[in-house]
Protein backbone atom coordinates (compact mmCIF):
# COMPACT_ATOMS: atom_id res chain seq x y z
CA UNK A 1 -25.81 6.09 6.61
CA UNK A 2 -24.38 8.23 9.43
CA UNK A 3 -20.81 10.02 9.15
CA UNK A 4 -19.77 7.85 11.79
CA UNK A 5 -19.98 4.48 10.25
CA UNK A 6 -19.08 6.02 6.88
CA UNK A 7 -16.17 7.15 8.84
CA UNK A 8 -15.25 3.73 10.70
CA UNK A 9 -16.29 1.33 7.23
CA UNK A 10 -13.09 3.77 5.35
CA UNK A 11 -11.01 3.15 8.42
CA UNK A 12 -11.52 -0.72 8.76
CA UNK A 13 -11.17 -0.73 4.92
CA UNK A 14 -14.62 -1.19 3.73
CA UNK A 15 -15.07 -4.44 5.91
CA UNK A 16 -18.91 -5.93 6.35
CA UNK A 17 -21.24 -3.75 8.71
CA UNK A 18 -21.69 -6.57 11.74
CA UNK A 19 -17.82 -6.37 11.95
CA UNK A 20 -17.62 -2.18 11.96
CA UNK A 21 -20.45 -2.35 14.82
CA UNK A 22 -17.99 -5.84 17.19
CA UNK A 23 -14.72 -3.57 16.59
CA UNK A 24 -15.97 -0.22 17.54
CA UNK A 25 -17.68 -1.49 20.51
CA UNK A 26 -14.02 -3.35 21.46
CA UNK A 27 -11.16 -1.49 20.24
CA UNK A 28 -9.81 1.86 20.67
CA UNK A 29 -9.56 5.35 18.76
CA UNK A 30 -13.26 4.60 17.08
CA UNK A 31 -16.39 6.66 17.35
CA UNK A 32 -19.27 4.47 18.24
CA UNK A 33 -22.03 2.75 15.62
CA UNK A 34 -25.51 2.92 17.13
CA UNK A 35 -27.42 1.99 14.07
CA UNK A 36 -26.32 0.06 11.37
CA UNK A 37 -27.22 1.23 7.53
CA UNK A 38 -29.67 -0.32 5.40
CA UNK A 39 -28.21 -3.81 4.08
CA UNK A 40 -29.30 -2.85 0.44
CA UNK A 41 -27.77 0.74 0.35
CA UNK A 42 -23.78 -0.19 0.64
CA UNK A 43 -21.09 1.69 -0.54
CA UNK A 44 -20.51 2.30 -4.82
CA UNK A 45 -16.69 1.26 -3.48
CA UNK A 46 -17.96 -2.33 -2.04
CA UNK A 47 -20.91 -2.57 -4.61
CA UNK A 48 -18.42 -2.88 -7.15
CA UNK A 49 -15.37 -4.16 -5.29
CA UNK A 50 -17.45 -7.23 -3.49
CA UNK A 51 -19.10 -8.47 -6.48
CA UNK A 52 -18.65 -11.74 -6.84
CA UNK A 53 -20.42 -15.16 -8.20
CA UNK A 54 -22.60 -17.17 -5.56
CA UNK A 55 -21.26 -19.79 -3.90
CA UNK A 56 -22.72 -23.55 -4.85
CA UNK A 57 -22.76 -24.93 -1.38
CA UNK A 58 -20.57 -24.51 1.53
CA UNK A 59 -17.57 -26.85 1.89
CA UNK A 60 -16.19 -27.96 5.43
CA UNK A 61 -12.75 -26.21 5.87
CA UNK A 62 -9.69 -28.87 6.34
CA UNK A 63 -6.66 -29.09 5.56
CA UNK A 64 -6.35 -32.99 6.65
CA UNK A 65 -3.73 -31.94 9.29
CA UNK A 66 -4.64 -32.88 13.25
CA UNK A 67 -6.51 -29.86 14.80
CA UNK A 68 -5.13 -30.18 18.08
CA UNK A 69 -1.64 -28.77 16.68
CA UNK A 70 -3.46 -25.73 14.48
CA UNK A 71 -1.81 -23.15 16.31
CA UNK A 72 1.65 -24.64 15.07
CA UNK A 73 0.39 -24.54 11.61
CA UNK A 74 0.87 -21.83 8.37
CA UNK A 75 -1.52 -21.72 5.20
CA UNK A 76 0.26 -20.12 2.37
CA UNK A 77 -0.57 -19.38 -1.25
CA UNK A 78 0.73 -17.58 -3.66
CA UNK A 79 -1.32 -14.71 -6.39
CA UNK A 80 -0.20 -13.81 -9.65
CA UNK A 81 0.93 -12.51 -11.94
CA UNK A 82 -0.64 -9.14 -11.63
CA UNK A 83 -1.44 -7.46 -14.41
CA UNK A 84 -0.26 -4.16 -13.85
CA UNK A 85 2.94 -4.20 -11.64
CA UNK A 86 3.31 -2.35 -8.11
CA UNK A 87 4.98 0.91 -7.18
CA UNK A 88 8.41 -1.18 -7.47
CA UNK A 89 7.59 -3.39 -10.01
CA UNK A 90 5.81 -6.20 -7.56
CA UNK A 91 3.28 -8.54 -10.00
CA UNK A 92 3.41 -11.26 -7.47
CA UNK A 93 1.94 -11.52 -3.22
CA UNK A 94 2.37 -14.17 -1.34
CA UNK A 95 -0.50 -14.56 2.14
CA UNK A 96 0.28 -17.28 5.12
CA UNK A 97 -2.24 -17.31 7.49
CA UNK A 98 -2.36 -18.95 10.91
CA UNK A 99 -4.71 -21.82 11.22
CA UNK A 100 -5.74 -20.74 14.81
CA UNK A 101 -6.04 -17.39 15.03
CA UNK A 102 -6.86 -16.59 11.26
CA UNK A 103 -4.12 -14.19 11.16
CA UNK A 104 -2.75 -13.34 8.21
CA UNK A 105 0.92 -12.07 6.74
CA UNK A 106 1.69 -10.69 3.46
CA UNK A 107 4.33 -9.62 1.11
CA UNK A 108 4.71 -8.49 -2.56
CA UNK A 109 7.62 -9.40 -4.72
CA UNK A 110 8.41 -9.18 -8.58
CA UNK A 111 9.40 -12.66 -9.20
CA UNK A 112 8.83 -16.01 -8.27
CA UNK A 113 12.58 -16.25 -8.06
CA UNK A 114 12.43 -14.15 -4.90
CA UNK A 115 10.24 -16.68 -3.25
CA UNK A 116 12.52 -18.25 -0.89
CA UNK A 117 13.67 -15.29 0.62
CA UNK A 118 9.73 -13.80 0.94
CA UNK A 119 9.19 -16.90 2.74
CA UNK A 120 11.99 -16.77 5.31
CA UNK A 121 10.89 -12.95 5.63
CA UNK A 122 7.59 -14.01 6.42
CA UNK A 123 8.15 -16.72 9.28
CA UNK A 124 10.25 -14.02 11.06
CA UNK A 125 7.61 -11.21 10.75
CA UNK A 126 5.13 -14.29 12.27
CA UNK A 127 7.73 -14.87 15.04
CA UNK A 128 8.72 -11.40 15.99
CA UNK A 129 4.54 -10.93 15.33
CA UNK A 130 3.00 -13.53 17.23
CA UNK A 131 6.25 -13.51 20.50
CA UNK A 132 5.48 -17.09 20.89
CA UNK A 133 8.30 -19.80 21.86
CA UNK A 134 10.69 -20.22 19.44
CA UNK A 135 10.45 -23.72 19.01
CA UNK A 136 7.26 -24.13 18.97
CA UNK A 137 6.34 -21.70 16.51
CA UNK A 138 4.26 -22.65 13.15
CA UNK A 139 6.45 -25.78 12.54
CA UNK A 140 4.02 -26.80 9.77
CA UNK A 141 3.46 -24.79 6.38
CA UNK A 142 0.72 -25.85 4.50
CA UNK A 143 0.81 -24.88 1.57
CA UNK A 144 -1.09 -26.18 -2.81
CA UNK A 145 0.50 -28.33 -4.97
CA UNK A 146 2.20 -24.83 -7.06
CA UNK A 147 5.93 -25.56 -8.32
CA UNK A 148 7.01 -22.52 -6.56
CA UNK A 149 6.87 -24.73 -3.34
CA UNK A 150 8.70 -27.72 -4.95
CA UNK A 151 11.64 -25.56 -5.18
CA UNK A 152 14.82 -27.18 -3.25
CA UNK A 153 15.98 -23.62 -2.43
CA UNK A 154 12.67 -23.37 -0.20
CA UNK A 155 12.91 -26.71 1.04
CA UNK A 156 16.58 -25.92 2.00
CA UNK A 157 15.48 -22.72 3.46
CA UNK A 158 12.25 -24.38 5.37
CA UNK A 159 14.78 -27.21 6.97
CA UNK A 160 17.08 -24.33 7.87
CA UNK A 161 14.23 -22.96 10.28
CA UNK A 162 12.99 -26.09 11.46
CA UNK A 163 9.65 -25.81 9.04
CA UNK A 164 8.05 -28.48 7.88
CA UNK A 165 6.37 -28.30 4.84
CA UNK A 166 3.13 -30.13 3.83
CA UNK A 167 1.10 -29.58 0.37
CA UNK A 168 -2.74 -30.18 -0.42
CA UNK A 169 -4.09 -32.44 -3.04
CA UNK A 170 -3.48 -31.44 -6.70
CA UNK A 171 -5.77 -29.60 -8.02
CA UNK A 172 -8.11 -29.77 -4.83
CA UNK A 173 -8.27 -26.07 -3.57
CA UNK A 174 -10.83 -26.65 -0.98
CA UNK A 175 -7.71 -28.40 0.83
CA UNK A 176 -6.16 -24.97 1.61
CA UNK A 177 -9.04 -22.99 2.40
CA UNK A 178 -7.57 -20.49 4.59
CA UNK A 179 -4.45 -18.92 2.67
CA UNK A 180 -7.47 -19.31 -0.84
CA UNK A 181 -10.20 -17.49 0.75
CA UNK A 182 -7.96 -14.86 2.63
CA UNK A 183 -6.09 -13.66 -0.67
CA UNK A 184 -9.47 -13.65 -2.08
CA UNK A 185 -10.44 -11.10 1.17
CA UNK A 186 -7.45 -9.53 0.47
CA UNK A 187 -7.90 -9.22 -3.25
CA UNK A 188 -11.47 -7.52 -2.72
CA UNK A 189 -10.88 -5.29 -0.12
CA UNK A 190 -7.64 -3.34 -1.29
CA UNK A 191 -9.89 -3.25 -4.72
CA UNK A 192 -12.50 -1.13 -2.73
CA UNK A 193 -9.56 1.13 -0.97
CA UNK A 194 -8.20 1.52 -4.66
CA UNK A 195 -11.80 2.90 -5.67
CA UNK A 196 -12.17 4.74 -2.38
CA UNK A 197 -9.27 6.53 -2.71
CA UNK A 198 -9.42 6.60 -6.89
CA UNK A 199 -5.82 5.38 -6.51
CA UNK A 200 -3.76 4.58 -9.57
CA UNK A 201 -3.81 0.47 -9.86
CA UNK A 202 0.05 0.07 -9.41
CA UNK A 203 -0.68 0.87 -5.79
CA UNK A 204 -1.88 -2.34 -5.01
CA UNK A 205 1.38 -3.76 -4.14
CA UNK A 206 1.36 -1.42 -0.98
CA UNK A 207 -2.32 -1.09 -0.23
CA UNK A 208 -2.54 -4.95 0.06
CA UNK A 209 -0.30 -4.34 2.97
CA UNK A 210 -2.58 -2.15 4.64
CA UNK A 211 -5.78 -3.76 4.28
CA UNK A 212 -3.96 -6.92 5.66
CA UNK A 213 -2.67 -5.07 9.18
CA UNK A 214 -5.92 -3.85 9.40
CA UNK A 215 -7.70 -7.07 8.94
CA UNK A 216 -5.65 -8.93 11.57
CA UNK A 217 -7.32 -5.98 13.94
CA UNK A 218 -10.88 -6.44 13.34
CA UNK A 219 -13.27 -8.42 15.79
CA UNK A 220 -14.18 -11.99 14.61
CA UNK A 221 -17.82 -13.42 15.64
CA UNK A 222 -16.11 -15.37 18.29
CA UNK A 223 -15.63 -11.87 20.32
CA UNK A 224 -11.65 -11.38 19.32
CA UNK A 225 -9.45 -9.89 16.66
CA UNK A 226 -6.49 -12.35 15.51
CA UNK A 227 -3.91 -10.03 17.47
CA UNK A 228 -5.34 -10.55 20.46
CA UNK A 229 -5.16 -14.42 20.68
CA UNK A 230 -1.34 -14.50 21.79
CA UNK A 231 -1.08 -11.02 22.93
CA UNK A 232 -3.79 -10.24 24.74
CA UNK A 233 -3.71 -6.36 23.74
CA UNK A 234 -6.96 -5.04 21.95
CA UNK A 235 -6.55 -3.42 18.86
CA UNK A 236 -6.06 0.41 18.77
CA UNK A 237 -7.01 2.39 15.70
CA UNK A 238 -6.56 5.69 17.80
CA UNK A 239 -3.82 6.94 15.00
CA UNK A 240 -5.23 5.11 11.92
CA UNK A 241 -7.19 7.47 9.44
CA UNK A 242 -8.81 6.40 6.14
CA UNK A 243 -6.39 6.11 3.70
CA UNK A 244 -6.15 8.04 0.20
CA UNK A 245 -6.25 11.21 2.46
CA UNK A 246 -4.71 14.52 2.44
CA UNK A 247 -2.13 14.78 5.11
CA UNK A 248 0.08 17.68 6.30
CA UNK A 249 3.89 16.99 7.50
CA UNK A 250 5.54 19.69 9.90
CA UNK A 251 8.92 20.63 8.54
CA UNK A 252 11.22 21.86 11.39
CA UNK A 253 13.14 25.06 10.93
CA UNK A 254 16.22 23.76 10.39
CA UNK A 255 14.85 21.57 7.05
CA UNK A 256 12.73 24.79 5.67
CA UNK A 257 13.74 26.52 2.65
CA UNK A 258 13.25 29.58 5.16
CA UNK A 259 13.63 29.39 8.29
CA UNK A 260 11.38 32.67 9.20
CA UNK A 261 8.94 32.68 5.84
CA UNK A 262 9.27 29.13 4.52
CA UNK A 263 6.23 26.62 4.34
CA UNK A 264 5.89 24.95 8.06
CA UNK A 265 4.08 22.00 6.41
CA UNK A 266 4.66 19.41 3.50
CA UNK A 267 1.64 18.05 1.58
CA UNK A 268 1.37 14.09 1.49
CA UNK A 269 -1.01 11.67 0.49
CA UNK A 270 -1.86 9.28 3.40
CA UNK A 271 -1.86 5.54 2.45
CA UNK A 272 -2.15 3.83 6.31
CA UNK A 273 0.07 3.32 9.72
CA UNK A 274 3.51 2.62 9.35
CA UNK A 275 3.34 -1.01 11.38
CA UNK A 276 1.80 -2.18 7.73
CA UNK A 277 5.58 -1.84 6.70
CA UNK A 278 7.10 -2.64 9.53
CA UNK A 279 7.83 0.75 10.54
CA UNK A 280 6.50 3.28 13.46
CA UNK A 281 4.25 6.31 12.37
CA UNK A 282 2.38 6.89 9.61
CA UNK A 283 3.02 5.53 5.86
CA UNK A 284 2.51 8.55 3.30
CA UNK A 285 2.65 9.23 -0.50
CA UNK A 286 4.70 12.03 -1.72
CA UNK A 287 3.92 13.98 -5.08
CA UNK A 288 7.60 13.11 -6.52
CA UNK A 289 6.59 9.58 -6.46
CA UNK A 290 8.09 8.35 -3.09
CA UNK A 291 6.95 6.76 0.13
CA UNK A 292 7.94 7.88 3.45
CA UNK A 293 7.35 6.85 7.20
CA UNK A 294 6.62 9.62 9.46
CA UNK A 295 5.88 10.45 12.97
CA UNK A 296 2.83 12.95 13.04
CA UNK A 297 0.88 13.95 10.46
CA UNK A 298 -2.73 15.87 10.27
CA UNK A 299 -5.34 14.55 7.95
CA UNK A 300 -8.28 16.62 5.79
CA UNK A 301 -10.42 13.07 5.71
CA UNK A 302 -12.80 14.74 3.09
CA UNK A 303 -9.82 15.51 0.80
CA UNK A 304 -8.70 12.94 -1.95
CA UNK A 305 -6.08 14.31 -3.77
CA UNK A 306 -5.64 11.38 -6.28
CA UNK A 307 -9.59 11.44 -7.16
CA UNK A 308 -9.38 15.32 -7.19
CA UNK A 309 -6.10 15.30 -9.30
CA UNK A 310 -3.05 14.95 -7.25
CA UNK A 311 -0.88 17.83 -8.58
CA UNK A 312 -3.68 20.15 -8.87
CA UNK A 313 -4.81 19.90 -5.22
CA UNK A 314 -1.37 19.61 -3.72
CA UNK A 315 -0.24 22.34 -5.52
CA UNK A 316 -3.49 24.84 -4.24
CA UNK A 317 -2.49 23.43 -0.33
CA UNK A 318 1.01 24.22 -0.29
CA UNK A 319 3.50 25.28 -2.41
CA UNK A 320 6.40 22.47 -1.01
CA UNK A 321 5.33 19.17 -2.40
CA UNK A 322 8.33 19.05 -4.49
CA UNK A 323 11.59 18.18 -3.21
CA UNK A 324 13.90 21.09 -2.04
CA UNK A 325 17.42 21.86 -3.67
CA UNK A 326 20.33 23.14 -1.75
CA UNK A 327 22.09 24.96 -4.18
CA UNK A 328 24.94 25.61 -2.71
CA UNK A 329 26.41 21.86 -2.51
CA UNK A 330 25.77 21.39 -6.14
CA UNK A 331 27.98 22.24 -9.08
CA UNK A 332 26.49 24.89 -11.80
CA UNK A 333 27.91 23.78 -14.77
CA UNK A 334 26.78 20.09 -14.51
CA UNK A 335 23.37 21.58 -14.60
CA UNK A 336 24.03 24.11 -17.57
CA UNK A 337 22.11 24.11 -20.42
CA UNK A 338 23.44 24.46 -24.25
CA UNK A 339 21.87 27.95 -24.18
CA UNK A 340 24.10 29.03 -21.38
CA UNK A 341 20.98 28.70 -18.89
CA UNK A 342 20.50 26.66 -15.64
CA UNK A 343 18.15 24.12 -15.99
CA UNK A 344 16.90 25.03 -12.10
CA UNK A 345 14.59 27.55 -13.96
CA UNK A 346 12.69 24.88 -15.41
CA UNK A 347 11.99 23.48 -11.87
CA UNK A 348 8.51 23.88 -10.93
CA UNK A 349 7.45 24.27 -14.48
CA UNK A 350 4.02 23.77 -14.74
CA UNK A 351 2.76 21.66 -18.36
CA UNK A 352 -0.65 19.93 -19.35
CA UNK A 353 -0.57 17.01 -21.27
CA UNK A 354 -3.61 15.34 -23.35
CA UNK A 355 -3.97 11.28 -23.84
CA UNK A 356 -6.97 10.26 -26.06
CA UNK A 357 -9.96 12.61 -24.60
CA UNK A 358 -8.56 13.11 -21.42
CA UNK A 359 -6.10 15.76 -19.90
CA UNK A 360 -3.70 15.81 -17.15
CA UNK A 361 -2.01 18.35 -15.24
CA UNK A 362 1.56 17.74 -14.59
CA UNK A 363 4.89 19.60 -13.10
CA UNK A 364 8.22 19.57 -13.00
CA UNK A 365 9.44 17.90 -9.59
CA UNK A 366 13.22 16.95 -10.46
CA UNK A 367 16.12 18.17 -12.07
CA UNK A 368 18.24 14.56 -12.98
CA UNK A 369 22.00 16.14 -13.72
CA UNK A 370 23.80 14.43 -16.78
CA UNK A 371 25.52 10.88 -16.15
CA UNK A 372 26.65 8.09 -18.41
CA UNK A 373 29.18 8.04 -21.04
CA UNK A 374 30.52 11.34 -22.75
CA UNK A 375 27.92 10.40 -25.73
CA UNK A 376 25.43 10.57 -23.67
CA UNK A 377 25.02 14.18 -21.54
CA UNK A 378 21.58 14.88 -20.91
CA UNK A 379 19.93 16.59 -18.44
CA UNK A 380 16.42 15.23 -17.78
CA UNK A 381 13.32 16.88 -16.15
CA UNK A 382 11.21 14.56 -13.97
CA UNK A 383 7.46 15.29 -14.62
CA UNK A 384 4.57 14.14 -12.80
CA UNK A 385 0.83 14.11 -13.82
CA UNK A 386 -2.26 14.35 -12.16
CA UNK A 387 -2.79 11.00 -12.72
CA UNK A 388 0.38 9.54 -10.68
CA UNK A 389 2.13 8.62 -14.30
CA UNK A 390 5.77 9.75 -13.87
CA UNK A 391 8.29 10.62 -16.66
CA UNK A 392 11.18 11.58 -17.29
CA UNK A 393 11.92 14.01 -20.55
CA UNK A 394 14.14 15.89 -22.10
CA UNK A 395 14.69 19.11 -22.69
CA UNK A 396 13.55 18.88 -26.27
CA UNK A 397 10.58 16.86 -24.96
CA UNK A 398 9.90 18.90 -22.29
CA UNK A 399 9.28 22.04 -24.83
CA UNK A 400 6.70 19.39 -26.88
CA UNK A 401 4.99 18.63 -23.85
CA UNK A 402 2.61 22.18 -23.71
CA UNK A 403 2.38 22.03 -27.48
CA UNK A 404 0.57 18.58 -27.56
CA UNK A 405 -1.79 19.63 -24.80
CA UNK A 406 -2.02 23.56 -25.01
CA UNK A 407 -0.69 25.73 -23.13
CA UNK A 408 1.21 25.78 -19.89
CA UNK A 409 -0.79 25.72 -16.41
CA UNK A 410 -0.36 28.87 -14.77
């Protein structure tokens, strides 16, 4: 295996070798694959990710609606409950995927509740997406026989954009092939970006999002990625870098602690290109448990910080992966302590924490000032481990945390 295609298969998020070698030799911003790796020796990451049952036979794809109109038609399925939720709670992720082009939309929610309005979010993403005519865009959503799509809010919703919607056989799943088998995709390929990256599983929720802009971009065996079908442009991965990365931010002068002395740079955790979310730049994973979109960044691609321990190797990169205070807009005596102390001196705090056989390094990144009733007038200390788990103690609990693992990190 060369660096190269080790390099590309983490970019193109583990996809199948034949489709690193059509997409490097077509798009942009990817070193070129001369020789493909030994079939047998794939990656631990797809190894376990890709393993599957074999297939009894190969079933004709169909979804009974006439061909001639596929480019007017959706697929859509819905997959859940997850079992561990996302970085906001998401357990549920709904795919539509265009008959024609095979390309493919996602979004994660938390309930099925919010289904309507994931749909209606969808179809514009396709429209704004795909710049085709607006009324002759996807007027068709296929969709299985679920309950979810039985709902009169979606119905009212589909009417209200001129959708019409059409369900598959009950309990046939062979009649939506395309939205089945992409989630499925979907499903396995974010599982090997989770491995790559050792990301924590609630991550999923946003990965899934990242795997799918990417797969939209790689080169089918007909000679042309998805994208490409309606507009014509072919895919540039010139600013993608493998996700689960180590990524520097530049902090202007005005935003530095110190102007002259402060740190120039932030320390992220890159998770994929912005356009996954909608959003120019690049997508990126702070250490107080917060995602941000920004323009530039610079990547260490042989740096994981989350399989390496994310607060320890942030912490030995830069000393500003916590968020800054100004403490001159903030009052003193809401952040008083009964001991006549500020609580700021507790920022940065450094504690170890032990959970069966295991131990994890964690800091303090946030000082939460008191709020609530009179009865209630803590001051909490927002603590993140090594292991992306984030808490929130008190002061009390913040003294028990070195005690139940040892002493404090230096």
């Amino acid at each position: 295996r060369s660096q190269a295609f080790d390099y590309v298969h983490r970019v193109l998020v583990h996809s199948n070798p034949d489709c690193c070698k059509r997409t490097t030799a077509k798009a942009k911003g990817l070193p070129s694959i001369k020789n493909l790796p030994n079939p047998d020796t794939q990656c631990p990451e797809c190894c376990l990710a890709k393993t599957d049952a074999a297939r009894k036979g190969r079933q004709e794809l169909s979804t009974g609606l006439n061909p001639e109109f596929s480019s007017q038609v959706l697929c859509g399925d819905t997959f859940g409950p997850l079992a561990i939720p996302g970085l906001r709670g998401e357990r549920y992720f709904m795919v539509l995927v265009c008959q024609l082009t095979k390309q493919c939309f996602t979004k994660a929610f938390m309930t099925l509740d919010e289904s309507p309005e994931v749909i209606e979010d969808l179809l514009t993403e396709v429209k704004a997406e795909i710049n085709h005519p607006a009324d002759a865009v996807y007027i068709t959503l296929h969709t299985d026989n679920a309950s979810v799509f039985k709902r009169e809010r979606i119905k009212t919703r589909l009417r209200g954009l001129n959708v019409t919607l059409h369900n598959s056989a009950p309990y046939e799943p062979h009649t939506n092939p395309y939205a089945e088998r992409m989630g499925g995709v979907l499903m396995k390929l974010t599982l090997a970006v989770i491995l790559d990256g050792s990301y924590p599983p609630r991550f999923r929720s946003v990965l899934i999002r990242t795997t799918c802009w990417t797969m939209n971009r790689l080169v089918r065996q007909n000679g042309v990625a998805p994208v490409e079908t309606f507009s014509g442009e072919v895919p540039d991965f010139s600013c993608v870098h493998p996700t689960g990365v180590l990524a520097y931010w530049h902090i202007d002068k005005p935003h530095r602690v110190d102007s002259k002395l402060g740190n120039t740079a932030a320390v992220r955790v890159y998770l994929g290109p912005g356009a996954a979310v909608g959003s120019h730049g690049h997508l990126v994973y702070t250490a107080n448990n917060r995602l941000h979109v920004v323009a530039h960044v610079a990547v260490d691609i042989e740096t994981r910080p989350f399989q390496m321990g994310l607060l320890r190797e942030l912490l030995n990169k830069a000393s500003c992966v916590t968020e800054t205070f100004d403490k001159a807009t903030i009052d003193p005596d809401a952040y008083r302590l009964p001991d006549g102390t500020s609580a700021f001196n507790y920022h940065n705090m450094s504690v170890r924490k032990q959970i069966g056989s295991r131990w994890f390094q964690g800091k303090v990144t946030k000082v939460i000032p008191p709020h609530g009733n009179e009865s209630d007038r803590e001051i909490y200390f927002q603590v993140v481990y090594s292991d992306g788990d984030v808490e929130d103690l008190t002061l009390r609990e913040l003294h028990e945390v070195p005690h139940r693992g040892g002493h404090p990190v230096s």
